[in-house]
Protein backbone atom coordinates (compact mmCIF):
# COMPACT_ATOMS: atom_id res chain seq x y z
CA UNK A 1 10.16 12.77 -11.59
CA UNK A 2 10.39 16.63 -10.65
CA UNK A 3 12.99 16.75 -7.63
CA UNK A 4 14.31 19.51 -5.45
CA UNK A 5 16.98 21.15 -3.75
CA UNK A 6 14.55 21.13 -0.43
CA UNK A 7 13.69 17.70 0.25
CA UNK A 8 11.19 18.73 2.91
CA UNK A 9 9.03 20.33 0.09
CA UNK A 10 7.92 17.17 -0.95
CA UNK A 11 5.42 15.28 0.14
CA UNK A 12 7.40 13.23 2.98
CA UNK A 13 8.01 13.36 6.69
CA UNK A 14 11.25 15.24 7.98
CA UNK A 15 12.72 14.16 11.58
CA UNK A 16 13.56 16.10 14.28
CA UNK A 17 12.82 19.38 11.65
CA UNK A 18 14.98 18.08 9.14
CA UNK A 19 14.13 16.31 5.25
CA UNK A 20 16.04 13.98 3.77
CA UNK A 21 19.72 14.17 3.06
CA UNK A 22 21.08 11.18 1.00
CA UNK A 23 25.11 10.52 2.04
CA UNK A 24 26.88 10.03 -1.53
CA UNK A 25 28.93 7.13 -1.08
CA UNK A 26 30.04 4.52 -3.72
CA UNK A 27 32.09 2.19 -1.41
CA UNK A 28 29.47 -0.11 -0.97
CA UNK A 29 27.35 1.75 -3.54
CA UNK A 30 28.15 1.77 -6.92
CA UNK A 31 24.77 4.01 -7.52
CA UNK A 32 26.68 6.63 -4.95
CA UNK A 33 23.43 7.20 -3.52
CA UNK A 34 21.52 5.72 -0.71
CA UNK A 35 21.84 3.45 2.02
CA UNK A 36 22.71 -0.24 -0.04
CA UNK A 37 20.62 -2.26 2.88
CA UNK A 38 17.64 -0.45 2.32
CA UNK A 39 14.81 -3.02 1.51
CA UNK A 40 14.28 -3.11 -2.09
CA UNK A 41 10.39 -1.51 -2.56
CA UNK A 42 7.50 -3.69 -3.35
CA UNK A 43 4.17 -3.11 -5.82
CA UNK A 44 1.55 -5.68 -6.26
CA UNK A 45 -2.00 -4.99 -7.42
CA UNK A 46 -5.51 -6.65 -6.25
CA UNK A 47 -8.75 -7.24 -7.87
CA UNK A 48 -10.49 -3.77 -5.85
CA UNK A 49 -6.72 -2.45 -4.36
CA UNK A 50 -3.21 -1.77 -5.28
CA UNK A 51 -0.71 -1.16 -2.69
CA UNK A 52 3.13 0.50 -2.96
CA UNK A 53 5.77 0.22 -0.10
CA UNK A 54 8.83 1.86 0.11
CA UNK A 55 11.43 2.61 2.44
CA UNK A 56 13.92 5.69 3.51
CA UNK A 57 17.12 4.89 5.92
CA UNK A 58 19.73 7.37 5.04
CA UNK A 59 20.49 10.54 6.58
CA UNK A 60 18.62 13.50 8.05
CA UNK A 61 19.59 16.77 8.23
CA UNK A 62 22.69 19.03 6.67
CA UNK A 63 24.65 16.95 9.58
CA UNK A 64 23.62 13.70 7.70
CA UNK A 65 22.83 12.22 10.68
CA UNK A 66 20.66 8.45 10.60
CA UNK A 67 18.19 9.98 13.25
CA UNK A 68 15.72 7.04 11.89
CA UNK A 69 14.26 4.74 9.34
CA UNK A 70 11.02 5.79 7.53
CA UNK A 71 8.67 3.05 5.95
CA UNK A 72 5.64 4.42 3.58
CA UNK A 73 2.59 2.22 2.65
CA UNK A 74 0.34 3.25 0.03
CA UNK A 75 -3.07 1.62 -0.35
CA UNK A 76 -5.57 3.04 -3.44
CA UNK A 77 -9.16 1.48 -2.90
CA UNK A 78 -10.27 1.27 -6.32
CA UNK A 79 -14.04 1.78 -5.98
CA UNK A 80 -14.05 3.60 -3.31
CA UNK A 81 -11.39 6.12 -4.94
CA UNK A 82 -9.54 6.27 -1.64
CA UNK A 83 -5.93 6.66 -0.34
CA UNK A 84 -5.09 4.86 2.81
CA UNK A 85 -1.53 5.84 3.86
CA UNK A 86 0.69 4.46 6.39
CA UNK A 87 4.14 6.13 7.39
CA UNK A 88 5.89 3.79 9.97
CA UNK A 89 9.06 5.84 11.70
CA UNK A 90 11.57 3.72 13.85
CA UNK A 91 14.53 5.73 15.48
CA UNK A 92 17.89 4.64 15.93
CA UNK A 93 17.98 5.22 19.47
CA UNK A 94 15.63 5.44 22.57
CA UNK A 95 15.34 9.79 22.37
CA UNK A 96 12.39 11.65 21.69
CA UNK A 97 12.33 12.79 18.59
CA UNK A 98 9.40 14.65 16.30
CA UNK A 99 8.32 13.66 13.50
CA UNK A 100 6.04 15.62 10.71
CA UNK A 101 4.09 14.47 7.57
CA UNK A 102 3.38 17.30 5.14
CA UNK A 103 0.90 17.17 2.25
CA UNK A 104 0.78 19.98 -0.07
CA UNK A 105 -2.65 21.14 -1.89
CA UNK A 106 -3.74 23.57 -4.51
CA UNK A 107 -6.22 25.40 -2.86
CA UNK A 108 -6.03 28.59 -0.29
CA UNK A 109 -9.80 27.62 0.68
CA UNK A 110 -10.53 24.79 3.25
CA UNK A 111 -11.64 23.91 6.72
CA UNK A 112 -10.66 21.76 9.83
CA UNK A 113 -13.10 19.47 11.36
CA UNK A 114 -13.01 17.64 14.66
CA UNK A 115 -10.29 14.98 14.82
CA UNK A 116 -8.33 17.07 12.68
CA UNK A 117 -9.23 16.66 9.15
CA UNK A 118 -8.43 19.45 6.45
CA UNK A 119 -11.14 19.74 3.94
CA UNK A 120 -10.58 22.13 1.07
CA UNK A 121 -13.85 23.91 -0.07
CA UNK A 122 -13.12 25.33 -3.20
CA UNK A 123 -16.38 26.04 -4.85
CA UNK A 124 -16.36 25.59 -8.09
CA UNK A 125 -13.87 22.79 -7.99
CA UNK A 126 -13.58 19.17 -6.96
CA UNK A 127 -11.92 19.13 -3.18
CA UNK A 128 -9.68 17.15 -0.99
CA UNK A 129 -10.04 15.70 2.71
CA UNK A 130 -6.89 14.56 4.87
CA UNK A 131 -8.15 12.47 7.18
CA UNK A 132 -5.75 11.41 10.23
CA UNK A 133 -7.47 7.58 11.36
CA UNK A 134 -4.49 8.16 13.91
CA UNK A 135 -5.02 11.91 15.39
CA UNK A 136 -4.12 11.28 19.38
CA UNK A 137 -1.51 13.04 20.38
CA UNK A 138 -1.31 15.10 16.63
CA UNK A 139 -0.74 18.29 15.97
CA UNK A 140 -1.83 20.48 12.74
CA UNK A 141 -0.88 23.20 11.32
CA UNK A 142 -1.90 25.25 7.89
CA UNK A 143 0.34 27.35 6.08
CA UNK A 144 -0.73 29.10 3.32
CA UNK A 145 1.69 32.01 1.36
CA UNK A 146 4.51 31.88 4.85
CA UNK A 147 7.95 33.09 4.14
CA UNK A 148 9.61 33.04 6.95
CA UNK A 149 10.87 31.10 9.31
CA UNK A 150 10.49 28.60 6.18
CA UNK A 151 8.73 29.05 3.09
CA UNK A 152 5.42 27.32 3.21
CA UNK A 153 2.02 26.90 1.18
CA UNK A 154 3.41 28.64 -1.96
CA UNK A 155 2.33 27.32 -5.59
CA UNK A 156 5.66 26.77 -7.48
CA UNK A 157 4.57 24.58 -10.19
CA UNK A 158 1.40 27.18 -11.96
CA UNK A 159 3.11 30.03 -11.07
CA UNK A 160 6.73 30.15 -10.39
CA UNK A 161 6.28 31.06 -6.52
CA UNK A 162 3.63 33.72 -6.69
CA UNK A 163 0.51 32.44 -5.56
CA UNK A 164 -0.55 30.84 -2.62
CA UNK A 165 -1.06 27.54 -1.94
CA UNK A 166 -1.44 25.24 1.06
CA UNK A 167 0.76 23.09 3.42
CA UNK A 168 -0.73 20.80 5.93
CA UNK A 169 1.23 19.65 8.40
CA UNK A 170 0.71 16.63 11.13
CA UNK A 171 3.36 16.29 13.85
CA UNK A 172 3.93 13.80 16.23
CA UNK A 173 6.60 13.65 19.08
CA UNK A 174 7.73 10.74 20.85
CA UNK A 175 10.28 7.78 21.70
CA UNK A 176 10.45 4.65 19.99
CA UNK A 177 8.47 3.68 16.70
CA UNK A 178 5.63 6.07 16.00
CA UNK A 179 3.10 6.31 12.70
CA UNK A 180 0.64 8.59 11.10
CA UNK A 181 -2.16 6.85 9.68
CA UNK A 182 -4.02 9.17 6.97
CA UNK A 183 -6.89 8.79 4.83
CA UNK A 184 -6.75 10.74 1.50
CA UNK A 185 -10.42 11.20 0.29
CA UNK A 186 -10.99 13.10 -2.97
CA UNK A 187 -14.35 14.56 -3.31
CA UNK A 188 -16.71 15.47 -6.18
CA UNK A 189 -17.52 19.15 -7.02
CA UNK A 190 -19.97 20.09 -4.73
CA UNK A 191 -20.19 16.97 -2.83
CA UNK A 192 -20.18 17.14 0.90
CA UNK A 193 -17.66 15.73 3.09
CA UNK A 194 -19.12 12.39 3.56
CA UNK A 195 -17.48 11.04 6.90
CA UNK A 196 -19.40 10.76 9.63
CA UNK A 197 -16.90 9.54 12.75
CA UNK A 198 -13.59 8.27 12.47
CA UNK A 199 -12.79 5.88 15.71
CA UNK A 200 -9.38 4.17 17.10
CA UNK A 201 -10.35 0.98 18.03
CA UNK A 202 -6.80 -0.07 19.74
CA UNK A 203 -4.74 -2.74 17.78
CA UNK A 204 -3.91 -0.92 14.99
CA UNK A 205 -7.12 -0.98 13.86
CA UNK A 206 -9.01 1.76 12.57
CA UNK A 207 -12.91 2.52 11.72
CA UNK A 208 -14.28 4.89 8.92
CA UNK A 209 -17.98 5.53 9.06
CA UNK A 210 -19.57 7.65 6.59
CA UNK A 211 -23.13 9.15 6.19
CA UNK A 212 -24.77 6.72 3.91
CA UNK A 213 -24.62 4.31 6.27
CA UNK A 214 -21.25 2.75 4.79
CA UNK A 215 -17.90 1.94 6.39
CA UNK A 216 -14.68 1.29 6.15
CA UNK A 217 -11.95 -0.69 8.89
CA UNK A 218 -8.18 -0.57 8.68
CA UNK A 219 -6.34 -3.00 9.93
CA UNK A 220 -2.46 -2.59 10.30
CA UNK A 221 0.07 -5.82 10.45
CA UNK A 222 1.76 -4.20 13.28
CA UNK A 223 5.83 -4.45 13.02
CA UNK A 224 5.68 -5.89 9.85
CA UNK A 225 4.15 -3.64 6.67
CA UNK A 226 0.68 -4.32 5.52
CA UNK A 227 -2.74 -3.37 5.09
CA UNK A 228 -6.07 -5.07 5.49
CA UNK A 229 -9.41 -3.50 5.20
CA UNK A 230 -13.08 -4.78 5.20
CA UNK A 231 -15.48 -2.60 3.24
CA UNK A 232 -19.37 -2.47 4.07
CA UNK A 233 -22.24 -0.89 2.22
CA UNK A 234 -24.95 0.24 3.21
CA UNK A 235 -27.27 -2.31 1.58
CA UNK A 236 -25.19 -4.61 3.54
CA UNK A 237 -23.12 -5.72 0.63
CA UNK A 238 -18.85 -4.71 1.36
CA UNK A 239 -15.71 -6.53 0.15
CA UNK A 240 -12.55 -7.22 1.98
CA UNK A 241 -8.94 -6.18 1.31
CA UNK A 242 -5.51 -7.66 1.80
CA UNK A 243 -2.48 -5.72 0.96
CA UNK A 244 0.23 -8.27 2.39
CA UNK A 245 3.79 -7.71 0.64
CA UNK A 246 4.67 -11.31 1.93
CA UNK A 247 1.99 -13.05 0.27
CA UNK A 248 2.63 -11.34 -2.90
CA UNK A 249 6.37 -11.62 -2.99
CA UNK A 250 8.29 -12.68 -6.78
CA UNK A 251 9.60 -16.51 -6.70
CA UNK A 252 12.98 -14.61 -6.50
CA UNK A 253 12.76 -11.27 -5.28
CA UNK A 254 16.65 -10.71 -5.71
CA UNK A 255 16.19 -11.06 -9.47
CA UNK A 256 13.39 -9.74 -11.07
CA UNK A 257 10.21 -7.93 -8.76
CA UNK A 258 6.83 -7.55 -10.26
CA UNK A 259 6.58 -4.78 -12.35
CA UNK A 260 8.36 -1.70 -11.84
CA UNK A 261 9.32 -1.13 -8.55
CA UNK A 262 11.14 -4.70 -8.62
CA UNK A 263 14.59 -5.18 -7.03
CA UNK A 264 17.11 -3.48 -9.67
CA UNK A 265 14.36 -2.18 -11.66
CA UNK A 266 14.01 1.46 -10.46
CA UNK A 267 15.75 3.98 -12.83
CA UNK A 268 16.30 8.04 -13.18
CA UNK A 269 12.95 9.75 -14.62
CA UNK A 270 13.37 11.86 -17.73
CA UNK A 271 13.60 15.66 -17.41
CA UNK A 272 9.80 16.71 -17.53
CA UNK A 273 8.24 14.40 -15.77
CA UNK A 274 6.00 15.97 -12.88
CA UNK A 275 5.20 15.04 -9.07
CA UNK A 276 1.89 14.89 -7.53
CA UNK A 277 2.33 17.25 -4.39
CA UNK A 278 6.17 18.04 -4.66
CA UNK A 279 7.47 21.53 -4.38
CA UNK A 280 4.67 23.12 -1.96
CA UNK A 281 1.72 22.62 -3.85
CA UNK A 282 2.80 21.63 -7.19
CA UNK A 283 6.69 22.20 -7.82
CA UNK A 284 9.55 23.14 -9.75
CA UNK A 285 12.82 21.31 -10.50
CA UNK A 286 15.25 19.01 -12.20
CA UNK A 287 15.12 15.03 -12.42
CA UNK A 288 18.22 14.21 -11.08
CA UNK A 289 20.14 13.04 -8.15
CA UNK A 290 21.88 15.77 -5.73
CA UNK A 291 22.91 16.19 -2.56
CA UNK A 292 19.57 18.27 -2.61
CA UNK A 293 18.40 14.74 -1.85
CA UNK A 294 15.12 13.80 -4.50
CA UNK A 295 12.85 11.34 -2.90
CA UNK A 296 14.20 8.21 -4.96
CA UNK A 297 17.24 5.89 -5.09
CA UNK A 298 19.16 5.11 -8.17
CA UNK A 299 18.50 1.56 -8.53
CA UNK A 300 19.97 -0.99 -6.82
CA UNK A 301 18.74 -2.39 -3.64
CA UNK A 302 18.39 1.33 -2.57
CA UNK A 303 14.78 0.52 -3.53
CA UNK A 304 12.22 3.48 -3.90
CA UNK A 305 11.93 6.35 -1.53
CA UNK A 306 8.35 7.43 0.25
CA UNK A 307 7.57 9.73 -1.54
CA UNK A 308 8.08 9.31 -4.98
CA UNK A 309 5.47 6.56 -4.26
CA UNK A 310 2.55 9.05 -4.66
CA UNK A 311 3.59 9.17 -8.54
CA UNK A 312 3.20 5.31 -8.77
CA UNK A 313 -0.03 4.85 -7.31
CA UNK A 314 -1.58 8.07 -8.64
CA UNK A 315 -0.81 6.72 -11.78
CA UNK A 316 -2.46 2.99 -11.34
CA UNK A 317 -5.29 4.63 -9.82
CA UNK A 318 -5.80 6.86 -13.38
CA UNK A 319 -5.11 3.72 -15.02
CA UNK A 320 -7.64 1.81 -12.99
CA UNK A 321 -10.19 4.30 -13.42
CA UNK A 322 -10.50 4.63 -17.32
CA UNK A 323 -9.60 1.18 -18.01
């Protein structure tokens, strides 16, 4: 996996301003990176879903301060073609802190809607909607080609740096445990965004309603990770989902996990291997692990990091789709 000296140009949320900084230590790590309690990360896949969950508690910040523990969920919808992503944030103390989720696109076109969605509108291209289910209280922000005070919305990947790209950015501010909730919808060339509302309906529950008539409702465990959703068609027809990691956990998940992203099983990606929305839009790097701090742990019961999740489940969902 592509990594890079700036954690917080990946896609991830930084804390209080600041990305992730992994403390090397191999006293209780023989890895050297990572927090050793960090949950191991968990991959199962359904007959319409698969789901990815991973965990970050190490340090923040050049002061490698533990400011707080970040918990990604990752939920692709197979025939629907949708993301849902959950990113769970729990501080280690009762302060206020912010937090912001960042998603980097290829594009310098798009518009924001009500609710604050970011739709790219790239003409002669297939587009992208970020859809917040969770938008009270967020914030947005677009960056496209900024250099200072941090350098934002730049293509690194295509072009070594030189053309603009685009950074969205959700913040949050708050005490205690606080989430974004995001829908990632891709869209067809010249299709039209196809949401109709979006509506909190208290709970942790969430309601998509799009223009054919069609809907979708997410349903969050609460403290715990998981997803549910209930799909309905318009013809009346729908399916339900349930991504629980509990129900889906190996006979011994010390041992051997299923698949990949099993306990122990995580290991260093080859040199050349790319990320989906790393670097601003696209990114440049090395695979390897630095102080820099790349988005995954070295094995162990570090488990996976948040972000590097977006590789894993962009690839199933390829997978999925020409299979």
């Amino acid at each position: 996996v592509w990594c890079f000296d700036v954690p917080a140009d990946q896609v991830t949320v930084l804390v209080d301003g600041e990305p992730q900084r992994r403390v090397k230590d191999k006293t209780n790590d023989p890895s050297g990176w990572g927090d050793p309690a960090t949950p191991p990360a968990h991959f199962h896949e359904g007959t319409d879903y698969a789901y990815a969950l991973g965990y970050y508690q190490d340090a923040y910040g050049d002061k490698k301060e533990r400011i707080a523990t970040h918990r990604r969920e990752l939920l692709f919808l197979d025939k629907e073609g949708a993301f849902v992503v959950v990113d769970t944030l729990t501080p280690n103390d009762q302060k206020d802190h912010t937090y912001e989720a960042r998603w980097h696109l290829l594009t310098t076109k798009w518009k924001e809607q009500s609710g604050a969605v970011t739709i790219t509108t790239d003409s002669a291209e297939p587009n992208f909607a970020v859809v917040p289910l969770k938008s009270d209280a967020l914030t947005t922000h677009h960056d496209s080609g900024v250099s200072s005070p941090e350098v934002l919305g730049w293509d690194l990947g295509h072009s070594g740096g030189r053309d603009k790209a685009l950074t969205v950015r959700h913040q949050r501010q708050g005490k205690g445990q606080q989430r974004f909730v995001t829908l990632l919808l891709p869209l067809k060339k010249g299709a039209a965004y196809p949401v109709k509302s979006v509506e909190d309906l208290g709970s942790s529950r969430y309601r998509v309603s799009f223009n054919d008539g069609s809907s979708l409702e997410v349903t969050l465990a609460g403290v715990k990770p998981g997803v549910k959703v209930k799909v309905k068609k318009a013809d009346g027809s729908g399916y339900d989902v349930d991504a629980d990691p509990e129900q889906h956990k190996p006979a011994d998940a010390g041992v051997d996990g299923p698949g990949p992203l099993s306990d122990g099983g995580v290991t260093p990606a080859e040199d050349g291997a790319s990320n989906d929305g790393s670097g601003n839009a696209d990114g440049a790097g090395r695979a390897e692990y630095d102080d820099g701090g790349c988005s995954i742990a070295a094995g162990g019961s570090s488990g996976l990091a948040p972000a590097l999740l977006f590789v894993l489940l962009g690839l199933v969902a390829l997978w999925r789709r020409q299979r």
